[in-house]
PDB file of N, CA and C in Angstrom:
ATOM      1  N   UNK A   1      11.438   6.389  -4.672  1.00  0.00           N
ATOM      2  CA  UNK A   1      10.575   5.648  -5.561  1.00  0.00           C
ATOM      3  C   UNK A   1      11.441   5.080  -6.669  1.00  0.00           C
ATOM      4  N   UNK A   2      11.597   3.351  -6.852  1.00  0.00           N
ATOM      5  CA  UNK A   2      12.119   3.158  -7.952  1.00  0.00           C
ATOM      6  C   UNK A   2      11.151   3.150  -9.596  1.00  0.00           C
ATOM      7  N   UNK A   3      10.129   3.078  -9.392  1.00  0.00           N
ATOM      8  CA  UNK A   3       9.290   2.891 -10.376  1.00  0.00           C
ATOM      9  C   UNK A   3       7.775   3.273 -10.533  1.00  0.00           C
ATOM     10  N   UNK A   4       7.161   3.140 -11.124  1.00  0.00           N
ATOM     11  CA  UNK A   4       5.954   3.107 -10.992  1.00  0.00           C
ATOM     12  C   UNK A   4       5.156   2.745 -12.112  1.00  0.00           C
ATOM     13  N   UNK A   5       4.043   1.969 -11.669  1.00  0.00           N
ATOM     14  CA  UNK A   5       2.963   1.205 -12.458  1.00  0.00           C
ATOM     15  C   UNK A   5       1.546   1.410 -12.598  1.00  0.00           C
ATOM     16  N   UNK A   6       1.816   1.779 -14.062  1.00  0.00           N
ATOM     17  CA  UNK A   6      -0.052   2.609 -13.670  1.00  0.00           C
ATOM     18  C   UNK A   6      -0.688   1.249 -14.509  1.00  0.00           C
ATOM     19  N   UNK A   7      -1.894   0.925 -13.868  1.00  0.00           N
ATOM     20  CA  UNK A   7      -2.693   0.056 -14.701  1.00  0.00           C
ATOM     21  C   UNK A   7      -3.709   0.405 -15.617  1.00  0.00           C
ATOM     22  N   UNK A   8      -4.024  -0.393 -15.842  1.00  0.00           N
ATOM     23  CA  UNK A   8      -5.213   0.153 -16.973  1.00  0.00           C
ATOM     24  C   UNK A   8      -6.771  -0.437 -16.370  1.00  0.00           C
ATOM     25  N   UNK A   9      -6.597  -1.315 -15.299  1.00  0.00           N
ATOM     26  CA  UNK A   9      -7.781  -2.328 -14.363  1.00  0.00           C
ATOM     27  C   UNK A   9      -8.239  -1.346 -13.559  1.00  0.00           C
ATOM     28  N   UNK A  10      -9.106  -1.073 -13.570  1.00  0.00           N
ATOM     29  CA  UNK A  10      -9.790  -0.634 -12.316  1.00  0.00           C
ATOM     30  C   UNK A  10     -11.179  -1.630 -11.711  1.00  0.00           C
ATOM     31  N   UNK A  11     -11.015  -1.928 -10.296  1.00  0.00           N
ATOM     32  CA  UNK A  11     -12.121  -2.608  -9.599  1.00  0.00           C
ATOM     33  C   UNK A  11     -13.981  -1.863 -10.499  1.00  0.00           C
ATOM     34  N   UNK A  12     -14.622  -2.270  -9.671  1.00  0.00           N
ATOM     35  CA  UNK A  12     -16.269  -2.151 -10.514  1.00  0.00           C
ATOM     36  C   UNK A  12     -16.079  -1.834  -9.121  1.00  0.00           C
ATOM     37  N   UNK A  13     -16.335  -0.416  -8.799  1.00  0.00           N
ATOM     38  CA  UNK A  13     -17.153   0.135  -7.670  1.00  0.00           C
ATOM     39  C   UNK A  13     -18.591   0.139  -7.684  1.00  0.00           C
ATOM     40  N   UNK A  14     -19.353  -0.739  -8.570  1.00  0.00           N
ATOM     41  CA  UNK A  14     -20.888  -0.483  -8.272  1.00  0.00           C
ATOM     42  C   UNK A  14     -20.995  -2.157  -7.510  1.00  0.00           C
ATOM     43  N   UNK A  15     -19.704  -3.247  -7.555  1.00  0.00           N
ATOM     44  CA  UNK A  15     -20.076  -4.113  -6.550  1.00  0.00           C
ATOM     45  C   UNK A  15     -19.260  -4.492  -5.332  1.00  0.00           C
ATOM     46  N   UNK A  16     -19.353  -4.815  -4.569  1.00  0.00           N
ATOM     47  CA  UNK A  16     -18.373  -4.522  -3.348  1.00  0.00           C
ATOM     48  C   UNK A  16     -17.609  -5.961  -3.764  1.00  0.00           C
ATOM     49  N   UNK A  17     -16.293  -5.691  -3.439  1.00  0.00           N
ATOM     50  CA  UNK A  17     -15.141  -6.328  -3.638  1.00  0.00           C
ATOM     51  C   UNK A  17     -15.209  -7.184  -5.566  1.00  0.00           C
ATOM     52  N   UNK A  18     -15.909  -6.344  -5.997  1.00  0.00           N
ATOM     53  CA  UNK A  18     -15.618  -6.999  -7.249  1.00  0.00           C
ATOM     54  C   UNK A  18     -14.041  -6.378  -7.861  1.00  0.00           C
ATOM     55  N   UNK A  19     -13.451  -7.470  -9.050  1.00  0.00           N
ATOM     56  CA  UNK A  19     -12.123  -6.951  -9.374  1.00  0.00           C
ATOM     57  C   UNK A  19     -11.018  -7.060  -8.422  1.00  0.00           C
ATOM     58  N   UNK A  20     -11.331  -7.199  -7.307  1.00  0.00           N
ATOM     59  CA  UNK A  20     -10.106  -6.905  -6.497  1.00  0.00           C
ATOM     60  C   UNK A  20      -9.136  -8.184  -6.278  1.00  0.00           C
ATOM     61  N   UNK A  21     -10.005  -9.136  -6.191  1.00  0.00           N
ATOM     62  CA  UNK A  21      -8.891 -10.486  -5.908  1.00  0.00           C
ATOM     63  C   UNK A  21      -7.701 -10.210  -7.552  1.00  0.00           C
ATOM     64  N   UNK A  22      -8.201 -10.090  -8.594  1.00  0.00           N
ATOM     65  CA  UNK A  22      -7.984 -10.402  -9.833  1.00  0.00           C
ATOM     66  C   UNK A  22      -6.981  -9.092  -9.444  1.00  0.00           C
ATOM     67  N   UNK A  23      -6.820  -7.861  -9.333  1.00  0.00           N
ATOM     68  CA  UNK A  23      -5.823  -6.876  -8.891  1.00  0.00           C
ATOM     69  C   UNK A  23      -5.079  -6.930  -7.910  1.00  0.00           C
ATOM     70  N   UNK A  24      -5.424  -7.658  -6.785  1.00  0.00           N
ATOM     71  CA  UNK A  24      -4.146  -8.420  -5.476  1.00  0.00           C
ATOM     72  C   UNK A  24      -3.677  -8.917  -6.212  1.00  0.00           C
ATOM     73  N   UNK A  25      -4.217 -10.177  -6.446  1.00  0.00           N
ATOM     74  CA  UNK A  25      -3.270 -11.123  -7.408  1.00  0.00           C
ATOM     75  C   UNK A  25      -2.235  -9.748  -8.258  1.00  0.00           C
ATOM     76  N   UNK A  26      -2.805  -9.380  -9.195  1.00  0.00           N
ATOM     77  CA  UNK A  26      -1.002  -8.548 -10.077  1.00  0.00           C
ATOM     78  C   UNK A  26      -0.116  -7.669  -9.479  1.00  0.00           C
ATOM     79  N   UNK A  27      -0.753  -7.219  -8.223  1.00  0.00           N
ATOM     80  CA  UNK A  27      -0.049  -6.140  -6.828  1.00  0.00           C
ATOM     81  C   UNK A  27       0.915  -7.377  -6.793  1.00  0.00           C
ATOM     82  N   UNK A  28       0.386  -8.157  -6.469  1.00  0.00           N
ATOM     83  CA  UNK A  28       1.214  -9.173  -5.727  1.00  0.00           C
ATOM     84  C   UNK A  28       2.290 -10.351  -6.637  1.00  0.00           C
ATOM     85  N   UNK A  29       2.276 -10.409  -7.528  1.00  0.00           N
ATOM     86  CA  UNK A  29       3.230 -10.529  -8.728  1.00  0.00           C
ATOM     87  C   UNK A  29       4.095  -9.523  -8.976  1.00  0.00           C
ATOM     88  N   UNK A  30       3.608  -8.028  -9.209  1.00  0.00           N
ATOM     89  CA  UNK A  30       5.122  -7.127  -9.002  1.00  0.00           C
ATOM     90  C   UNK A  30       5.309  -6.806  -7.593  1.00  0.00           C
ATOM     91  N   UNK A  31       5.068  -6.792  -6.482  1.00  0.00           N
ATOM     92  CA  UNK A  31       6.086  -7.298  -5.386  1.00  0.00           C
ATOM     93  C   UNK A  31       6.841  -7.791  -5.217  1.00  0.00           C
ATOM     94  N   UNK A  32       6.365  -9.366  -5.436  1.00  0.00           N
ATOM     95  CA  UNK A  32       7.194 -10.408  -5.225  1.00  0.00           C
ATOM     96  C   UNK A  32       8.499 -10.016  -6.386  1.00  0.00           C
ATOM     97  N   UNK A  33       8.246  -9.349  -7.658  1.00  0.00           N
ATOM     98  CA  UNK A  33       9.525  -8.948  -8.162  1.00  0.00           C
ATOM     99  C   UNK A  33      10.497  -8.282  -7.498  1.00  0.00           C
ATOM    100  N   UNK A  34       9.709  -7.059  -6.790  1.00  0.00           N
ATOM    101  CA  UNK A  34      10.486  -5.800  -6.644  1.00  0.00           C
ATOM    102  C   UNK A  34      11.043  -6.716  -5.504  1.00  0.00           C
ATOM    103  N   UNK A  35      10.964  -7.635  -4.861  1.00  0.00           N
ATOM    104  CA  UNK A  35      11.170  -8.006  -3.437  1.00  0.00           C
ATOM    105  C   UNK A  35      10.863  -7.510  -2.349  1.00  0.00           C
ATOM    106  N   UNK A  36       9.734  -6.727  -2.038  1.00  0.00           N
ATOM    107  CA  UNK A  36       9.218  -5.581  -0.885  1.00  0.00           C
ATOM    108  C   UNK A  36       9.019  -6.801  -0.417  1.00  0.00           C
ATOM    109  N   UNK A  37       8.963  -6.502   0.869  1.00  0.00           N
ATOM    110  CA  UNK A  37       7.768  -7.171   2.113  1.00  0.00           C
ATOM    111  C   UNK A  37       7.071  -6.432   2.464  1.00  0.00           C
ATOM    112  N   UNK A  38       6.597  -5.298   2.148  1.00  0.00           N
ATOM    113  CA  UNK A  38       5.889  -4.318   2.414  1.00  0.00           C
ATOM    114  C   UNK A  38       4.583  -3.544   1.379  1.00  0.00           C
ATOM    115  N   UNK A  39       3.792  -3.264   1.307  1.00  0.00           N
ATOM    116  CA  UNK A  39       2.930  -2.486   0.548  1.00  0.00           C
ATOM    117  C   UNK A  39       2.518  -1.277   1.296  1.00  0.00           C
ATOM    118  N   UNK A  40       3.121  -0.045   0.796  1.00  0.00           N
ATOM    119  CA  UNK A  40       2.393   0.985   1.577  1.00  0.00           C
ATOM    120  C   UNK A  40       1.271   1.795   0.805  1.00  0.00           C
ATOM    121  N   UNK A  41       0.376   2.092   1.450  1.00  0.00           N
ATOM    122  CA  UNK A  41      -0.681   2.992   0.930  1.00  0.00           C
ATOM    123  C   UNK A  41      -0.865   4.124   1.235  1.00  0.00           C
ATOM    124  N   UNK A  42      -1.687   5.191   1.228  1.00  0.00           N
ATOM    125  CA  UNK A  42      -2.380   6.374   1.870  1.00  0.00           C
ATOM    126  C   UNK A  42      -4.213   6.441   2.266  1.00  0.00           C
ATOM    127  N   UNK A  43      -4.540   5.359   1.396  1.00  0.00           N
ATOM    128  CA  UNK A  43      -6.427   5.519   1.437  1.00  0.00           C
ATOM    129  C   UNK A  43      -6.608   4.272   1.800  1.00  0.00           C
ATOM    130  N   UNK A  44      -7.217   4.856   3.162  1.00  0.00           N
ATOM    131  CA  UNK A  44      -7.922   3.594   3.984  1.00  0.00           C
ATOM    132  C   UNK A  44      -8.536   2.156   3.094  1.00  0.00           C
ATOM    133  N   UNK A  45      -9.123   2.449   2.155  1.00  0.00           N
ATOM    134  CA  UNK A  45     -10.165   1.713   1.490  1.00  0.00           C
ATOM    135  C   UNK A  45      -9.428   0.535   0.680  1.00  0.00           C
ATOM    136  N   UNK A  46      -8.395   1.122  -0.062  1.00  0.00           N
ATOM    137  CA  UNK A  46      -7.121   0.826  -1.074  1.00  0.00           C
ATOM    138  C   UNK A  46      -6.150  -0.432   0.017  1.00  0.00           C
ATOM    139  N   UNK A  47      -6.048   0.082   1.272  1.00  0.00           N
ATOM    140  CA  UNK A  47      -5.197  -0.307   2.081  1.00  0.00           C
ATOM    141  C   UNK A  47      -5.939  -2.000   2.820  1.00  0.00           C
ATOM    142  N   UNK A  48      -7.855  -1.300   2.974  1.00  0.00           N
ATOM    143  CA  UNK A  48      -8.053  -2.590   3.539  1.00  0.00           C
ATOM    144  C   UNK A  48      -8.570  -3.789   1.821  1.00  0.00           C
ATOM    145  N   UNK A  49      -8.565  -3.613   1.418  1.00  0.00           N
ATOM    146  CA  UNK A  49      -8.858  -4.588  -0.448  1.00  0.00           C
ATOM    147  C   UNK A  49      -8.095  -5.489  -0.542  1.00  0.00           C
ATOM    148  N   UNK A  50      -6.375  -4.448  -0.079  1.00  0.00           N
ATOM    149  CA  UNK A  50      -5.299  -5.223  -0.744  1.00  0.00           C
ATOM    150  C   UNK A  50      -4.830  -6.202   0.629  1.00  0.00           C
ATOM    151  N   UNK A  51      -4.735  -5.531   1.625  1.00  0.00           N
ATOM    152  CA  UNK A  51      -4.904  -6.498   2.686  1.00  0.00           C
ATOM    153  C   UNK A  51      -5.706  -8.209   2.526  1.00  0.00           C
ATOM    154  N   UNK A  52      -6.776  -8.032   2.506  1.00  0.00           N
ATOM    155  CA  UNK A  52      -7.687  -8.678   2.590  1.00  0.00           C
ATOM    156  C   UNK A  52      -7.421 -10.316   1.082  1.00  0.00           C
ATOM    157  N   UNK A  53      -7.383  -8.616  -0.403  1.00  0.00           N
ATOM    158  CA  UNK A  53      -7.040  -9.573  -1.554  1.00  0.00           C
ATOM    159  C   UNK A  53      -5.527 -10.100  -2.353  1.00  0.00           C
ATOM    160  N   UNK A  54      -4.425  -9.761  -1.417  1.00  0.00           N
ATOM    161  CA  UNK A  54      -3.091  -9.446  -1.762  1.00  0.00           C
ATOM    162  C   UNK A  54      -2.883 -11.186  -1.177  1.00  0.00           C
ATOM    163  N   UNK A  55      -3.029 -12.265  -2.297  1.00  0.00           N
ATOM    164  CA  UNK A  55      -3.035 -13.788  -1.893  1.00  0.00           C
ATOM    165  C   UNK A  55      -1.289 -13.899  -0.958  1.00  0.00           C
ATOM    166  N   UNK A  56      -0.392 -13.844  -1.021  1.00  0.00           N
ATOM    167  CA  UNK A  56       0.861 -14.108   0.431  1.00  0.00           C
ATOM    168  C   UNK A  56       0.326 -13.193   1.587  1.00  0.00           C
ATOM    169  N   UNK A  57      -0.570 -11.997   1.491  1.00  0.00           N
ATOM    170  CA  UNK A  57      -0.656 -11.394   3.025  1.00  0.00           C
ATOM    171  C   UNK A  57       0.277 -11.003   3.158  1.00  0.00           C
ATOM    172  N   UNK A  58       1.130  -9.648   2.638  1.00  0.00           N
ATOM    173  CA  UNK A  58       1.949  -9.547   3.074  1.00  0.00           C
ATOM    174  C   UNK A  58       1.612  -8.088   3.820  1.00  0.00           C
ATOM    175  N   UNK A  59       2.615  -7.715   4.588  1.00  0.00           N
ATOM    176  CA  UNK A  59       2.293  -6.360   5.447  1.00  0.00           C
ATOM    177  C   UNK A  59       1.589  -5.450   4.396  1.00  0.00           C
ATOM    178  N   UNK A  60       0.354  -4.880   4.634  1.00  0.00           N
ATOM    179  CA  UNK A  60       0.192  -3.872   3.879  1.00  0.00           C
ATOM    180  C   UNK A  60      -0.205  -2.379   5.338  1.00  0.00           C
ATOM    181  N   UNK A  61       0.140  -1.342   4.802  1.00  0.00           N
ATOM    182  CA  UNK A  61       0.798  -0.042   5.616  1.00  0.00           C
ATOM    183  C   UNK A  61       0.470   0.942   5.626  1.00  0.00           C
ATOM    184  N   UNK A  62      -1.050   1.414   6.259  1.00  0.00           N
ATOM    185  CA  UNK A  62      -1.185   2.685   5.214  1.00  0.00           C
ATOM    186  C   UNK A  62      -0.461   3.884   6.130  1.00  0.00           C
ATOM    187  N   UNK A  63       0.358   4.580   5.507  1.00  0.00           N
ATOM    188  CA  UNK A  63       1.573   5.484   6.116  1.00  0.00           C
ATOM    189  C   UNK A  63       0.806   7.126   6.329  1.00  0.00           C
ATOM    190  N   UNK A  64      -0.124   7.170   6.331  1.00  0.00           N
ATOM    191  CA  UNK A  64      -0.830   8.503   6.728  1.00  0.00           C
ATOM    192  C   UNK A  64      -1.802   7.818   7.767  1.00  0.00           C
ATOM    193  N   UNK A  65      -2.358   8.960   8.741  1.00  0.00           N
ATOM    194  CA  UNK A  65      -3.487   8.346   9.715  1.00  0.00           C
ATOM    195  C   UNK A  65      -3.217   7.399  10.644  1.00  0.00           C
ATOM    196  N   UNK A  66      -2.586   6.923  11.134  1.00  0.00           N
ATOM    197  CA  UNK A  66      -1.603   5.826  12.368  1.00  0.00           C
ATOM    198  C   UNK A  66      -3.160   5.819  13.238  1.00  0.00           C
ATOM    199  N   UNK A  67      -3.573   6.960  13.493  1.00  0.00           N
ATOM    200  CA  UNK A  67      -4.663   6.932  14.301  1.00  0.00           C
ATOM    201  C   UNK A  67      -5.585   5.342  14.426  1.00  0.00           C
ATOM    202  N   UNK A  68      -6.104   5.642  12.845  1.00  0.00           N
ATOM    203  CA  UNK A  68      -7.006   4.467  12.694  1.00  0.00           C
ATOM    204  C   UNK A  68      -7.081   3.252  13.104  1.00  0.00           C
ATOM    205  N   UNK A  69      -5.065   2.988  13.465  1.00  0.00           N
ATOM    206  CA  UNK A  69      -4.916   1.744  13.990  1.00  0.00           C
ATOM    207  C   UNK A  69      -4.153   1.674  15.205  1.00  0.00           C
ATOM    208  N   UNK A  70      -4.836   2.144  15.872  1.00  0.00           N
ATOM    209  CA  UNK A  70      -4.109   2.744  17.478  1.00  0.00           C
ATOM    210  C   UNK A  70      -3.997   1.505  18.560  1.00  0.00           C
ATOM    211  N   UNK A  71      -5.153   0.827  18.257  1.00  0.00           N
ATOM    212  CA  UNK A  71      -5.268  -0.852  18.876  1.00  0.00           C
ATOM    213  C   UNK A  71      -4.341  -1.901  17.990  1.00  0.00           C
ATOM    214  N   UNK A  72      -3.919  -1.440  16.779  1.00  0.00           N
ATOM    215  CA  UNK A  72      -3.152  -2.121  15.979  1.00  0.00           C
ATOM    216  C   UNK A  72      -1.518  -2.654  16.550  1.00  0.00           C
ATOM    217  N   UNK A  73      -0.804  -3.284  16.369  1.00  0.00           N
ATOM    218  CA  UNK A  73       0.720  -3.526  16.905  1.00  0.00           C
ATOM    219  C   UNK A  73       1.510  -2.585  15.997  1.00  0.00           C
ATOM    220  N   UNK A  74       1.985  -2.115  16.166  1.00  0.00           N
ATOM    221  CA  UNK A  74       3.001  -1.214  15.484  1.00  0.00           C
ATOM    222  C   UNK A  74       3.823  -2.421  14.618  1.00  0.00           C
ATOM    223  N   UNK A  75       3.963  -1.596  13.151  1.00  0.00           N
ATOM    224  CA  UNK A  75       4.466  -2.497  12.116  1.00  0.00           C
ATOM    225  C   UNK A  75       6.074  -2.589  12.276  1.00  0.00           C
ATOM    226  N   UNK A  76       6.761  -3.616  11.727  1.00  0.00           N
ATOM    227  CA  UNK A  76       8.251  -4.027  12.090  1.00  0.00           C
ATOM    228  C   UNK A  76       8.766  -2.938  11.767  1.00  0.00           C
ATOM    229  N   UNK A  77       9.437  -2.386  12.498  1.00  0.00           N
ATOM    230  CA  UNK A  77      10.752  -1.598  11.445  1.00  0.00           C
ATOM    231  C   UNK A  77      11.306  -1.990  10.436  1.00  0.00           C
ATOM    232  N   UNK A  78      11.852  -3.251  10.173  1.00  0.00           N
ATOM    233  CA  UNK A  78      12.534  -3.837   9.339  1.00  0.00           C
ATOM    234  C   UNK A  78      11.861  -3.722   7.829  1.00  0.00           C
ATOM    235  N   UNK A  79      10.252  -3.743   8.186  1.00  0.00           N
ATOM    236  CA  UNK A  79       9.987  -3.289   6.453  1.00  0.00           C
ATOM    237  C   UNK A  79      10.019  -2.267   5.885  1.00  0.00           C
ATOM    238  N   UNK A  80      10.664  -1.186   6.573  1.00  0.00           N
ATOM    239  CA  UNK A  80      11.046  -0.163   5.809  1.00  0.00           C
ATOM    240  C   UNK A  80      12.086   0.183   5.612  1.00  0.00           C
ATOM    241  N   UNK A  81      13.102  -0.877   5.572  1.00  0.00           N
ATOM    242  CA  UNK A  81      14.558  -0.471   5.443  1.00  0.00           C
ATOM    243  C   UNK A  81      14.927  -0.699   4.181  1.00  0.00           C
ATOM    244  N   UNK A  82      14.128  -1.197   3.365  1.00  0.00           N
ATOM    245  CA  UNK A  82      14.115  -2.167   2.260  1.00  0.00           C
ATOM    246  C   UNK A  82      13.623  -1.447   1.435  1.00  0.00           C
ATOM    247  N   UNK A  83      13.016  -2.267   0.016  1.00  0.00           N
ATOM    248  CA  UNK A  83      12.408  -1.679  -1.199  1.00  0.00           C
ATOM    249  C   UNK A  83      11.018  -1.965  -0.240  1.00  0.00           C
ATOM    250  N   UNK A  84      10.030  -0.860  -1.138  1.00  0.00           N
ATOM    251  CA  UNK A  84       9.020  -1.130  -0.670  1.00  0.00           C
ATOM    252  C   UNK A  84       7.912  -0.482  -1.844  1.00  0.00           C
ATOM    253  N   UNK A  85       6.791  -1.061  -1.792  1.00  0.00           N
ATOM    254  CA  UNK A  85       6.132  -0.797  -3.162  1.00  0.00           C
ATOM    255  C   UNK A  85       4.791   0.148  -2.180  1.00  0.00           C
ATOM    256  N   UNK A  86       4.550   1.515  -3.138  1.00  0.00           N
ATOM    257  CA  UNK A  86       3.471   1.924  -2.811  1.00  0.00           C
ATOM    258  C   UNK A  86       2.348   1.925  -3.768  1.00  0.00           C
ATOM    259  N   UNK A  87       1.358   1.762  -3.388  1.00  0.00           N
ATOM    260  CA  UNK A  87      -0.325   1.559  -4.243  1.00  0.00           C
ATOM    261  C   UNK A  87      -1.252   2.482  -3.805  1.00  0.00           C
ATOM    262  N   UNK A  88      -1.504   3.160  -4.906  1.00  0.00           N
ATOM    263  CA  UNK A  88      -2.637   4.628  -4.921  1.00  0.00           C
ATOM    264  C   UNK A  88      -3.604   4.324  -5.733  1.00  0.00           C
ATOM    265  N   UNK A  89      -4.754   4.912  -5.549  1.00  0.00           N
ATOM    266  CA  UNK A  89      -5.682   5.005  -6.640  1.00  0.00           C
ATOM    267  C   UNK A  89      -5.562   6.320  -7.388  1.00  0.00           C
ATOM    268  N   UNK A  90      -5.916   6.581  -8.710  1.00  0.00           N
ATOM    269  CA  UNK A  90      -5.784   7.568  -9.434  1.00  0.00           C
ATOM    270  C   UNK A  90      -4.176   8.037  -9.402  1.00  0.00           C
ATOM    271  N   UNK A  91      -3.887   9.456  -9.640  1.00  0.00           N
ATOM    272  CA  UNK A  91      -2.940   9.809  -9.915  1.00  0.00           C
ATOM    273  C   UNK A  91      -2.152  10.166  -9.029  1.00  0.00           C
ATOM    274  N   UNK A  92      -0.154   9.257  -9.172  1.00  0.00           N
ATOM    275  CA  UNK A  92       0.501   9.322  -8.101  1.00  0.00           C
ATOM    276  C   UNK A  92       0.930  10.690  -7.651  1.00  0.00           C
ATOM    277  N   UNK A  93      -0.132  11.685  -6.480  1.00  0.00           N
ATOM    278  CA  UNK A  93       0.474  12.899  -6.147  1.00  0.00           C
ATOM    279  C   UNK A  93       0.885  12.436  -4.956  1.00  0.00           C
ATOM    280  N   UNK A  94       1.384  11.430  -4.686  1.00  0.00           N
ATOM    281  CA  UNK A  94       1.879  11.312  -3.031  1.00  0.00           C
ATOM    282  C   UNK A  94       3.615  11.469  -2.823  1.00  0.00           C
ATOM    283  N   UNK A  95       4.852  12.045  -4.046  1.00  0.00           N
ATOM    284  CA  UNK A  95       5.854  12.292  -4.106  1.00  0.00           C
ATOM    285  C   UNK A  95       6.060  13.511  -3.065  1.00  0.00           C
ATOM    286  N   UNK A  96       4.952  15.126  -3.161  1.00  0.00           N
ATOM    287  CA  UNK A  96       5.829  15.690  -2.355  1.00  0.00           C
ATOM    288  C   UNK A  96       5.042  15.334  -0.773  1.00  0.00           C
ATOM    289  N   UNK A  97       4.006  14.595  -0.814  1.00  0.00           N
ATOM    290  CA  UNK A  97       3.552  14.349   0.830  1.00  0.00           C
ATOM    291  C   UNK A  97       4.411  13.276   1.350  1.00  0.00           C
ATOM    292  N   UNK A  98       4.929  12.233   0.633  1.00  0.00           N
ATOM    293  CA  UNK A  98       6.321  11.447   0.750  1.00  0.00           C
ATOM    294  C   UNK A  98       7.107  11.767   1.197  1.00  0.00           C
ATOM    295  N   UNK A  99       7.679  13.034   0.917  1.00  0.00           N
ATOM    296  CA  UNK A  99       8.909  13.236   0.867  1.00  0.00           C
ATOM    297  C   UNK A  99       8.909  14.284   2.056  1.00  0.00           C
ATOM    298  N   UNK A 100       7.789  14.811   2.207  1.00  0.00           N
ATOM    299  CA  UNK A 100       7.382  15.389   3.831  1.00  0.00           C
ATOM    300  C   UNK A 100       7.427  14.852   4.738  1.00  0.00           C
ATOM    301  N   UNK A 101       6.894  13.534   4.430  1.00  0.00           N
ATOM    302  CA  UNK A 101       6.269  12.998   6.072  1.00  0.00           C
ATOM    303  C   UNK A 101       7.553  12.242   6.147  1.00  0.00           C
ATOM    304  N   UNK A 102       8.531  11.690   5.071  1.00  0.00           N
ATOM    305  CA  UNK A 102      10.472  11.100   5.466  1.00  0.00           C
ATOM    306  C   UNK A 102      10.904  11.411   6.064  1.00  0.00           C
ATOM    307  N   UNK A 103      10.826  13.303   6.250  1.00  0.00           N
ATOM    308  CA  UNK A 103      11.586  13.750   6.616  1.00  0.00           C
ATOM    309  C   UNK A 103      11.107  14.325   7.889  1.00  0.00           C
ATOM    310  N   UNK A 104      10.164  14.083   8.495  1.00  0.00           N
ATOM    311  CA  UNK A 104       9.590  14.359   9.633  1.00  0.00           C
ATOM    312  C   UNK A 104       9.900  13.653  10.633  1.00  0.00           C
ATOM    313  N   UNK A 105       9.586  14.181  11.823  1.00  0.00           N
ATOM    314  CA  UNK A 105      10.289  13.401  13.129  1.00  0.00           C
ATOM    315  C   UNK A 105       8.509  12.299  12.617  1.00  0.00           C
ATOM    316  N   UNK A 106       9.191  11.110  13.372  1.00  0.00           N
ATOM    317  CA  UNK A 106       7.689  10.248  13.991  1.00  0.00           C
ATOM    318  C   UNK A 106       6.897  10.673  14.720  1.00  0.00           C
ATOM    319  N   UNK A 107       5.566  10.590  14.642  1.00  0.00           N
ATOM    320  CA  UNK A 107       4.753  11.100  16.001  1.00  0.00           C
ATOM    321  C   UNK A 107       4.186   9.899  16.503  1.00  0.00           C
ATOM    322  N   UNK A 108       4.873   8.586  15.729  1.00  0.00           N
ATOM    323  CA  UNK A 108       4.058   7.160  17.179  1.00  0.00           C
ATOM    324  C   UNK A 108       4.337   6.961  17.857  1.00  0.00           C
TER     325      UNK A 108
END
């Protein structure tokens, strides 16, 4: 992890997809800094928003659960050789499940 960015925005969960273009959009301004081609996530929900509201489309990854996307194409290798930016909701405890699942064989 080189960094991390906590915001102060949170979406309006009482309307569906409210807030979120307006939060792709700034995901997607510090990307394009960090230079990822990649966005990885852990929560399904988080993963399909930014997909959907992340204006370049760029790969977004959610790195737990592979299951969900079993009909899916398996994502390039190449975006993980690189910097790569991860996006959580609430508080970042995904350092030691990170640093578990690195070091784990693959199971795809």
């Amino acid at each position: 992890m080189s960094g991390l960015f906590r915001s102060q925005y949170r979406p309006d969960r009482t309307r569906l997809g409210a807030g979120w273009p307006e939060l792709g959009a700034a995901m997607d301004e510090i990307r394009e800094r960090l230079g990822a081609p990649v966005i990885l996530t852990t929560d399904y929900r988080v993963n399909a928003w930014l997909s959907f509201y992340v204006p370049s489309r760029p790969a977004v990854e959610q790195i737990e659960t592979r299951i969900r996307y079993v009909n899916a194409p398996e994502p390039d290798p190449a975006l993980f050789r690189g910097t790569m930016m991860y996006v959580c909701e609430g508080d970042a405890t995904f350092k030691s499940r990170w640093s578990a699942r690195a070091s784990a064989p693959s199971n795809r």
